[in-house]
N, C-alpha and C. Protein backbone atom coordinates (compact mmCIF):
# COMPACT_ATOMS: atom_id res chain seq x y z
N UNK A 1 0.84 -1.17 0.00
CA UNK A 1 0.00 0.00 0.00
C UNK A 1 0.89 1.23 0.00
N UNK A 2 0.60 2.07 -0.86
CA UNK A 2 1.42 3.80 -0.74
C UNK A 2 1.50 4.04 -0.16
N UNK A 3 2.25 4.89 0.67
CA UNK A 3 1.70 6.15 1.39
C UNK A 3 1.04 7.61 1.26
N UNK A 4 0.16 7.61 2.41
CA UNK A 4 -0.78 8.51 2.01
C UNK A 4 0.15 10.25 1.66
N UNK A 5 -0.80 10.89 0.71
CA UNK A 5 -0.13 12.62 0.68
C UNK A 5 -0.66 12.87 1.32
N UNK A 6 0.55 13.88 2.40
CA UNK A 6 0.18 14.57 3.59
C UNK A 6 0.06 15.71 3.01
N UNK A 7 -0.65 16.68 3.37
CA UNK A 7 -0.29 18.55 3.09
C UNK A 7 0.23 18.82 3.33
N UNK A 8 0.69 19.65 2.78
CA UNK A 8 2.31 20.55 2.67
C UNK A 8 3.46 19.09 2.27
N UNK A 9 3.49 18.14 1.72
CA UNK A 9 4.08 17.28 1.29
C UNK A 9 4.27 17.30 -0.34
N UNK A 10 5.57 17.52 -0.34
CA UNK A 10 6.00 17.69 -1.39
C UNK A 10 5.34 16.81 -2.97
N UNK A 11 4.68 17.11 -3.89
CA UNK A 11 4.48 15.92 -5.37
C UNK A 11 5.69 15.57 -5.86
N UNK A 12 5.41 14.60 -6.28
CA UNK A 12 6.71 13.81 -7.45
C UNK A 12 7.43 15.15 -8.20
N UNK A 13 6.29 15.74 -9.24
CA UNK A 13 7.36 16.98 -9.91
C UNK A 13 8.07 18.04 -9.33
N UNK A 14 7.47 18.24 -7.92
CA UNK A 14 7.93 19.56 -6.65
C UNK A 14 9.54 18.63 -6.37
N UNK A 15 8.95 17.15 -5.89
CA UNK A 15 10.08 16.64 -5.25
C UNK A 15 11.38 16.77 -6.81
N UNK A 16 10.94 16.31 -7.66
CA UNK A 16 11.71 16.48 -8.65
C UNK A 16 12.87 17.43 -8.85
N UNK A 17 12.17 18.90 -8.61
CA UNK A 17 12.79 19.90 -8.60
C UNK A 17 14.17 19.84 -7.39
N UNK A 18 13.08 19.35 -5.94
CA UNK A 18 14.45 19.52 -5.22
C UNK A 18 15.43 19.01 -5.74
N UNK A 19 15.62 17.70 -6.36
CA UNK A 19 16.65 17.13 -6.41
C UNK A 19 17.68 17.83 -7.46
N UNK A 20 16.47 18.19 -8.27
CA UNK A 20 17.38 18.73 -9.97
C UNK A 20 18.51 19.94 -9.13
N UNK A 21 17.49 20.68 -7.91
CA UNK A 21 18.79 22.33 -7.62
C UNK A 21 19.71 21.43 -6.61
N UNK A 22 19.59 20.22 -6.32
CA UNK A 22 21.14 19.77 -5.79
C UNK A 22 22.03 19.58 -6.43
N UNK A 23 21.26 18.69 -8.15
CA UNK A 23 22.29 18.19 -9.29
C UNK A 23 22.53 19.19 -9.69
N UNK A 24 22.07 20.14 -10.14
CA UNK A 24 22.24 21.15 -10.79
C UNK A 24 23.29 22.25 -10.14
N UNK A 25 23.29 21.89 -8.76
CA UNK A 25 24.47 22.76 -7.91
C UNK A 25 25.71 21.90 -7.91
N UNK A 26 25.31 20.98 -8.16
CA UNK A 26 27.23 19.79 -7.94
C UNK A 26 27.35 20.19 -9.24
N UNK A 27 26.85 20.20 -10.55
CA UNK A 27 27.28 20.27 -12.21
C UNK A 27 28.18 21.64 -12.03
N UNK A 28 27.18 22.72 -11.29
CA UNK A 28 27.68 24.44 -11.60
C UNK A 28 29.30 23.82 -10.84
N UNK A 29 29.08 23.78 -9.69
CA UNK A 29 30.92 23.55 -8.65
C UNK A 29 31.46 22.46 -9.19
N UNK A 30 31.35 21.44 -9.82
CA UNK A 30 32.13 20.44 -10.41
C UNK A 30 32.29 20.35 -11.74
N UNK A 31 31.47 20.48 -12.72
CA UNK A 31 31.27 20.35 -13.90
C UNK A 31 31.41 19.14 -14.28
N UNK A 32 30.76 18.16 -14.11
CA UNK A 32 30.58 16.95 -14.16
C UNK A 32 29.55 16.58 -14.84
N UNK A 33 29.46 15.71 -15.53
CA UNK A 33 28.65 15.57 -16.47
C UNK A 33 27.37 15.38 -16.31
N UNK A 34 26.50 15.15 -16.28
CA UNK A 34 24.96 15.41 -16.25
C UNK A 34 24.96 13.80 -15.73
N UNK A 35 25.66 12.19 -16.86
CA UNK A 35 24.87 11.60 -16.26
C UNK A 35 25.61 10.91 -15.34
N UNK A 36 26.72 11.43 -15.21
CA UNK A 36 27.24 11.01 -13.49
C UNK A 36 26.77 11.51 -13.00
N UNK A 37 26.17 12.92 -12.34
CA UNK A 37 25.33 13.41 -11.18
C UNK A 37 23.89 12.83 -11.37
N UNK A 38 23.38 12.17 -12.75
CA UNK A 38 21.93 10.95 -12.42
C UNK A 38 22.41 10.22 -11.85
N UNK A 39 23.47 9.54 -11.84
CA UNK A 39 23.77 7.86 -11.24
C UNK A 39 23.66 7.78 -10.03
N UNK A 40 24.40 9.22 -9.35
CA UNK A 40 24.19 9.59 -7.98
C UNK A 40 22.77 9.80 -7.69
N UNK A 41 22.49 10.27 -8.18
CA UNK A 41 20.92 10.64 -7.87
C UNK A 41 19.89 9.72 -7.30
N UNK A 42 20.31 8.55 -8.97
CA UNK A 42 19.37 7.58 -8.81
C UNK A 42 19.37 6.56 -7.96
N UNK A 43 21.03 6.34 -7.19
CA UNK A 43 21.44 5.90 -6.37
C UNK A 43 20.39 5.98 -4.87
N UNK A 44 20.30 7.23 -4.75
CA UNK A 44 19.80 7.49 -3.76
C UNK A 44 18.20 7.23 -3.21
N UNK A 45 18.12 7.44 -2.12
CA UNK A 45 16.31 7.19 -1.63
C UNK A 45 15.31 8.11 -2.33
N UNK A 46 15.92 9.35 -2.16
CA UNK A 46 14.88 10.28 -2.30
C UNK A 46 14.19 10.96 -3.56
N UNK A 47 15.46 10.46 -4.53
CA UNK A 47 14.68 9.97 -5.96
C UNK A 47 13.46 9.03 -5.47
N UNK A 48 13.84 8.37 -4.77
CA UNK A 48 11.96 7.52 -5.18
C UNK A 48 10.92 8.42 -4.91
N UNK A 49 10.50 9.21 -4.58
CA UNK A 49 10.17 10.60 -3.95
C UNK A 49 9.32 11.14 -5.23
N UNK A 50 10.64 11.41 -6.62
CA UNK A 50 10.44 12.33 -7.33
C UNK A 50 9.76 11.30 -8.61
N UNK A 51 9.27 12.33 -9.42
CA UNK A 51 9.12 12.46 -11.02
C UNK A 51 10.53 11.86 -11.48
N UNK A 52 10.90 10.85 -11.47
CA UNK A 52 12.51 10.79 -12.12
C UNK A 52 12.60 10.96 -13.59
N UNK A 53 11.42 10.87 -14.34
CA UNK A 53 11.89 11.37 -15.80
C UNK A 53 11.77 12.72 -16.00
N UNK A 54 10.90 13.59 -15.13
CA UNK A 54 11.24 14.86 -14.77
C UNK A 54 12.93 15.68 -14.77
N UNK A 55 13.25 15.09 -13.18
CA UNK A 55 14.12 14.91 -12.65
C UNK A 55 15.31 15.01 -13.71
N UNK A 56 15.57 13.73 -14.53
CA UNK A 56 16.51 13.39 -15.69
C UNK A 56 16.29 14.29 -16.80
N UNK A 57 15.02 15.29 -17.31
CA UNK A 57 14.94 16.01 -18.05
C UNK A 57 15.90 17.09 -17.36
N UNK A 58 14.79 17.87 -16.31
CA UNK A 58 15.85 19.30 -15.54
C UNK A 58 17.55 18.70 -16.01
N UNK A 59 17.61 17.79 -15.18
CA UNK A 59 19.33 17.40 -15.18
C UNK A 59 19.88 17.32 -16.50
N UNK A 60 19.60 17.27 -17.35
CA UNK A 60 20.10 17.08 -18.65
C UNK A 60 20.13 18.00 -19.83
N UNK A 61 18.54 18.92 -19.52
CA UNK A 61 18.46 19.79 -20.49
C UNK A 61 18.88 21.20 -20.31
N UNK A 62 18.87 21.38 -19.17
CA UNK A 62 19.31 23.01 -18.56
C UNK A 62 20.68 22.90 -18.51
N UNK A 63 21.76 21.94 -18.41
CA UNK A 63 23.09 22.18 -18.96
C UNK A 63 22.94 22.16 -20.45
N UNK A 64 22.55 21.30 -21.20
CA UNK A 64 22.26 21.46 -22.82
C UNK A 64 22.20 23.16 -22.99
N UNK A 65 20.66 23.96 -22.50
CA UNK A 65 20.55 24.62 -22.89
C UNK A 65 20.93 25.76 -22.11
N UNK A 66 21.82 25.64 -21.26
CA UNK A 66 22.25 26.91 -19.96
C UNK A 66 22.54 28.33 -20.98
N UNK A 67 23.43 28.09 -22.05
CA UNK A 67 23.50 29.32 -22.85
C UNK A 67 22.16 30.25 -23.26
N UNK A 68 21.26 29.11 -23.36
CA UNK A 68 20.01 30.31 -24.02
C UNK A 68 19.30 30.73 -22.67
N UNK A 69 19.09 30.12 -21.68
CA UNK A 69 18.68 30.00 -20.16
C UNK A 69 19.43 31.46 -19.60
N UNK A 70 20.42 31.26 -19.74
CA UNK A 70 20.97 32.43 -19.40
C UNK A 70 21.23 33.86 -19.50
N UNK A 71 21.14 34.07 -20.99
CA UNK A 71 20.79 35.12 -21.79
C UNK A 71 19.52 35.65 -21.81
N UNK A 72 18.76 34.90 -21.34
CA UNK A 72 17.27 35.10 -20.99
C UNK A 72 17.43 35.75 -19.28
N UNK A 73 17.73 35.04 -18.63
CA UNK A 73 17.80 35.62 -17.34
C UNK A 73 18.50 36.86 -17.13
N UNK A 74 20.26 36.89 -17.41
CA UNK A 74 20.94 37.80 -17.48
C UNK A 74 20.47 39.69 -17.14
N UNK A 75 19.87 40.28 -18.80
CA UNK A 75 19.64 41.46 -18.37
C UNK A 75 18.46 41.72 -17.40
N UNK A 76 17.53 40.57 -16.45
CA UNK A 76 17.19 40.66 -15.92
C UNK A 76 17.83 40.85 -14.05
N UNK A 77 19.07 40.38 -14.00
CA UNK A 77 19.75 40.80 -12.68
C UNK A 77 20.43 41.97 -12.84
N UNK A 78 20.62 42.27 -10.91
CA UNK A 78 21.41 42.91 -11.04
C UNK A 78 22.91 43.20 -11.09
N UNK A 79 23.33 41.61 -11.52
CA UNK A 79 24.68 41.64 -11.07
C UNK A 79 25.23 40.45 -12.05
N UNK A 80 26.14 40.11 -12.67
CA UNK A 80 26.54 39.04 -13.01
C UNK A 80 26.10 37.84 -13.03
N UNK A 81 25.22 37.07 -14.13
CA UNK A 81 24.87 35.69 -12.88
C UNK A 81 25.98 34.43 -12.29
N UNK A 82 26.95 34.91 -12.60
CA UNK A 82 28.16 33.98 -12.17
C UNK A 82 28.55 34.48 -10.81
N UNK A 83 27.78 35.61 -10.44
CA UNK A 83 27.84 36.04 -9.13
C UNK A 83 27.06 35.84 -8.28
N UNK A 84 25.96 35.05 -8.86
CA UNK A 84 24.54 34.78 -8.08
C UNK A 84 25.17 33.46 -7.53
N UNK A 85 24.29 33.71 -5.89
CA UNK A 85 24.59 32.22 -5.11
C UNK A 85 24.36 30.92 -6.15
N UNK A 86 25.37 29.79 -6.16
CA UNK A 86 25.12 29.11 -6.47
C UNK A 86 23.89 27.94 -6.85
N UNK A 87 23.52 28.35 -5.06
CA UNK A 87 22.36 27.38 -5.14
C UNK A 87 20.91 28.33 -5.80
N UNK A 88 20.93 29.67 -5.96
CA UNK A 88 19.74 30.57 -6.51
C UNK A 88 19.94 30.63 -7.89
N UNK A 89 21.42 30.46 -8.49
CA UNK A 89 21.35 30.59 -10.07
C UNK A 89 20.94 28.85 -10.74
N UNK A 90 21.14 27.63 -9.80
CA UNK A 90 20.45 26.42 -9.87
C UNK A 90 18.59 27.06 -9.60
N UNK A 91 18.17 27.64 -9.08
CA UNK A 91 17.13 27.72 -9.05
C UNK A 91 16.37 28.58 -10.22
N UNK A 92 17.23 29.96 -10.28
CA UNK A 92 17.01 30.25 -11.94
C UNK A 92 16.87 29.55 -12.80
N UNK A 93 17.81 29.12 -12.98
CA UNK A 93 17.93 28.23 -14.10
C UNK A 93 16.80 27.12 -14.68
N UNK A 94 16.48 26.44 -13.11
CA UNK A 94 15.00 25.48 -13.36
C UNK A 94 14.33 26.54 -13.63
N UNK A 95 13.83 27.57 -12.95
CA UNK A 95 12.75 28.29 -13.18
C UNK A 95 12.59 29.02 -15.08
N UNK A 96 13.89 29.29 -15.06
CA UNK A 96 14.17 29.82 -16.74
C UNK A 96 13.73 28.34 -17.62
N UNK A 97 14.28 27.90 -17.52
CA UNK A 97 13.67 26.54 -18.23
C UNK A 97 12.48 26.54 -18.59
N UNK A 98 11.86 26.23 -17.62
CA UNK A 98 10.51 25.83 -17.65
C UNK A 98 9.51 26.92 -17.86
N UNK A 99 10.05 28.48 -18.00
CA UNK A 99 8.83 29.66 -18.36
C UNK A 99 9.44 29.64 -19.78
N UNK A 100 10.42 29.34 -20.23
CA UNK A 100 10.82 29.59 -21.17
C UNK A 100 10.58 28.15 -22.45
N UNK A 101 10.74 26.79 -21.69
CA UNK A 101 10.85 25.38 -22.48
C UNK A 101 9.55 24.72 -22.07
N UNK A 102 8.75 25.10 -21.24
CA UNK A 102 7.99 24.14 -20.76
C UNK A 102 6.82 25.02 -20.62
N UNK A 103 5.96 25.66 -21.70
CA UNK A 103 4.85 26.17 -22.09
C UNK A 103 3.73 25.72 -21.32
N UNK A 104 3.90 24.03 -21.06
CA UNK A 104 2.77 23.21 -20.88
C UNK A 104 2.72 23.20 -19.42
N UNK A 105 3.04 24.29 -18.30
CA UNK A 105 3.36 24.35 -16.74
C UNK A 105 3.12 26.10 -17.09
N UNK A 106 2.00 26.43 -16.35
CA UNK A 106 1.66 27.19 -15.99
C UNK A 106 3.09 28.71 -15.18
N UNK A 107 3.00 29.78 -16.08
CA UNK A 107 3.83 30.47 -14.96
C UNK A 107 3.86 30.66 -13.50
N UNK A 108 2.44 30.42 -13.00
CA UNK A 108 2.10 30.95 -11.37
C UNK A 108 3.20 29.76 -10.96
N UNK A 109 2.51 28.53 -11.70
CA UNK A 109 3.09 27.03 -10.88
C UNK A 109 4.70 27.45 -11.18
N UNK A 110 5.14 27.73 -11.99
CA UNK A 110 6.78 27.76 -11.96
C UNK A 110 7.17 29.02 -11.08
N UNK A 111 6.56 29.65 -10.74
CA UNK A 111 7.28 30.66 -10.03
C UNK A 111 7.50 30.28 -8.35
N UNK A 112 5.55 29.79 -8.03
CA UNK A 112 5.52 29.41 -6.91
C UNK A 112 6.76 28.10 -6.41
N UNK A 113 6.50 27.35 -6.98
CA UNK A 113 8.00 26.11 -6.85
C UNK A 113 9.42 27.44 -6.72
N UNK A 114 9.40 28.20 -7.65
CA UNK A 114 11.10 28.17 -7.39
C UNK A 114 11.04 28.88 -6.14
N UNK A 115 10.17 29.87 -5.70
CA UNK A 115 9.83 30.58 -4.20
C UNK A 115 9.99 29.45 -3.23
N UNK A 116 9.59 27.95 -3.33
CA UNK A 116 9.34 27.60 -2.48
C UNK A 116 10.86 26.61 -2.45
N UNK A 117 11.53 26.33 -3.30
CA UNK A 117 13.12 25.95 -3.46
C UNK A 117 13.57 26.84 -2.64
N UNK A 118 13.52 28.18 -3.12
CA UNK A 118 14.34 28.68 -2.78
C UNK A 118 13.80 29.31 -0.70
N UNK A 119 13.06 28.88 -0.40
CA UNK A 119 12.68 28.91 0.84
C UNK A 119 13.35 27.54 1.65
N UNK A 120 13.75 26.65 1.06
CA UNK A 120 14.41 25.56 1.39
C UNK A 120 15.91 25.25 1.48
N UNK A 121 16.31 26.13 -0.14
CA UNK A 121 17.71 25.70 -0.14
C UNK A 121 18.28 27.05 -0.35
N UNK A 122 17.90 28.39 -0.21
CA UNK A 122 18.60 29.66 -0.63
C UNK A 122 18.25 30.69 0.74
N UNK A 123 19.38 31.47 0.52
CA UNK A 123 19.26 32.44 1.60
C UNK A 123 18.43 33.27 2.35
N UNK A 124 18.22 33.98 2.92
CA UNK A 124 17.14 34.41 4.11
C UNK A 124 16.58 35.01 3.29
N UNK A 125 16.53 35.79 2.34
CA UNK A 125 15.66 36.57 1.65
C UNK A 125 16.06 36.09 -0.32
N UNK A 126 16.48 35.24 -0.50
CA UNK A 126 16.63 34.73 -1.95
C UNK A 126 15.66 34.54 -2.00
N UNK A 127 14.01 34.13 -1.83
CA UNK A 127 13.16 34.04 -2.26
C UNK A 127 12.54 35.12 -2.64
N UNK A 128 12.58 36.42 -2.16
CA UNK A 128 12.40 37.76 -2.81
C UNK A 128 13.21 37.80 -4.12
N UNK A 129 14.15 37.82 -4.30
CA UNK A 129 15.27 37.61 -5.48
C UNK A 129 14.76 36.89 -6.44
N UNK A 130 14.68 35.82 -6.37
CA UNK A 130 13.85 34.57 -7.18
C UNK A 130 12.82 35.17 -7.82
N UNK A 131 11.79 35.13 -7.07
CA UNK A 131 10.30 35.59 -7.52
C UNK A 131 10.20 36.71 -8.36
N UNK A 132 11.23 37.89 -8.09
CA UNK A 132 11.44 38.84 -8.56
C UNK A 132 11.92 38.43 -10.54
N UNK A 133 13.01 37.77 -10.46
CA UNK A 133 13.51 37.60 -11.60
C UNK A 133 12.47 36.63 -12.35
N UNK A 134 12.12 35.99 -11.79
CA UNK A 134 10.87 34.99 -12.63
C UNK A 134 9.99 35.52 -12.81
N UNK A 135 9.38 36.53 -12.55
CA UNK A 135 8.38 37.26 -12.54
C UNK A 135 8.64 37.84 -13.66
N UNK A 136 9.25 38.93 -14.10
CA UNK A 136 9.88 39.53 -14.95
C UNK A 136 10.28 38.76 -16.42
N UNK A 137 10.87 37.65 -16.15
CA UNK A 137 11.04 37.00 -17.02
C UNK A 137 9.85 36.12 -17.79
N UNK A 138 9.15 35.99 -16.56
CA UNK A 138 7.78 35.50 -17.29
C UNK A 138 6.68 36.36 -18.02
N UNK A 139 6.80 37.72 -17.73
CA UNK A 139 6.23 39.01 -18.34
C UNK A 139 6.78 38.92 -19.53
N UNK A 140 8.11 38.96 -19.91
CA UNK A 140 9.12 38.74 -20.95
C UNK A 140 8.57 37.97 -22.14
N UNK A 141 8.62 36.37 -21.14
CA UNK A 141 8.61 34.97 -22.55
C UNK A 141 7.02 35.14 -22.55
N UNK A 142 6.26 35.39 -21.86
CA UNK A 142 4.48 34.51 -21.65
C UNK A 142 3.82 35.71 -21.33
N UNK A 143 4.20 36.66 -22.80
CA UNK A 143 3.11 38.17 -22.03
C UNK A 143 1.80 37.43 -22.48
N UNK A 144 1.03 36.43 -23.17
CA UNK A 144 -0.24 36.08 -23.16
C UNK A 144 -0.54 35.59 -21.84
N UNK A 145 -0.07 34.91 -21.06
CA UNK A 145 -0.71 34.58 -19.57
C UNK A 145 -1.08 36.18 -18.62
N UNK A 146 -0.33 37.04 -18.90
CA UNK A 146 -0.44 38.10 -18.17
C UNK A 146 -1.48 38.91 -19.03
N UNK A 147 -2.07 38.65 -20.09
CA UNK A 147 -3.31 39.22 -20.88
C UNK A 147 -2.23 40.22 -21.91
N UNK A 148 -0.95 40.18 -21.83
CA UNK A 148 -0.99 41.64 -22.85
C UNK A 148 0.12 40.94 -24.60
N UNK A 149 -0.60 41.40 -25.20
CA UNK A 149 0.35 41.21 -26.20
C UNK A 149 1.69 41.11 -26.62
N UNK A 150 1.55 40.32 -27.19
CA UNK A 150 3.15 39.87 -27.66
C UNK A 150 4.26 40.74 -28.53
């Protein structure tokens, strides 16, 4: 028998995410290849947790596509993003992805997740930061969700 979902308990694609801004933080400090940081991954418990073909997408395609991910985010900070905490430019990055590659996920839902990453794994106030840049960026790629023309 499963176990039951509790509230406030993370889904498969939420859990997904956590895992992707851990892989996604060993790739940025190691540069290691995408599917050595799966092996680890999959190694582990808390993949059973997640969405793992999720999971293996984030991990695979946001290094693929970090160049266009980035250029997208970029003139939206205020600072370098090679200067952004590690673990918040892993959280960009999912979040850029997915307002930008993943049409079929709602902006509220991608913003709210990276707010709530980044309430987990980023600094006392990186979730202001976050929300801020996704926000913006989602005005950017998806001015039809916000009603205004393209």
């Amino acid at each position: 028998m499963s176990e039951p979902v509790r509230k406030n308990q993370p889904g498969k694609r939420s859990w997904a995410r956590r895992c992707a801004v851990q892989a996604l933080y060993q790739w940025q400090l190691t540069a290691q290849a995408p599917g050595q940081i799966e092996a680890h991954f999959l190694a582990e418990d808390d993949l059973q947790r997640a969405d793992s073909a999720y999971f293996r997408e984030l991990i695979h395609q946001i290094p693929a596509r970090a160049a266009e991910i980035d250029t997208a985010l970029e003139p939206l900070l205020d600072r370098p993003l090679e200067q952004v905490d590690p673990v918040e430019r892993a959280i960009l990055r999912i979040g850029g992805y997915e307002l930008i590659l993943r049409p079929d996920i709602p902006y509220r839902i991608v913003l709210n997740e990276a707010v709530e990453l980044a309430k987990v794994f980023g600094a006392e106030q990186g979730h202001r930061f976050i929300n801020g840049v996704l926000d913006k960026l989602a005005r950017d790629v998806r001015p039809v969700e916000f009603g205004t023309p393209s």
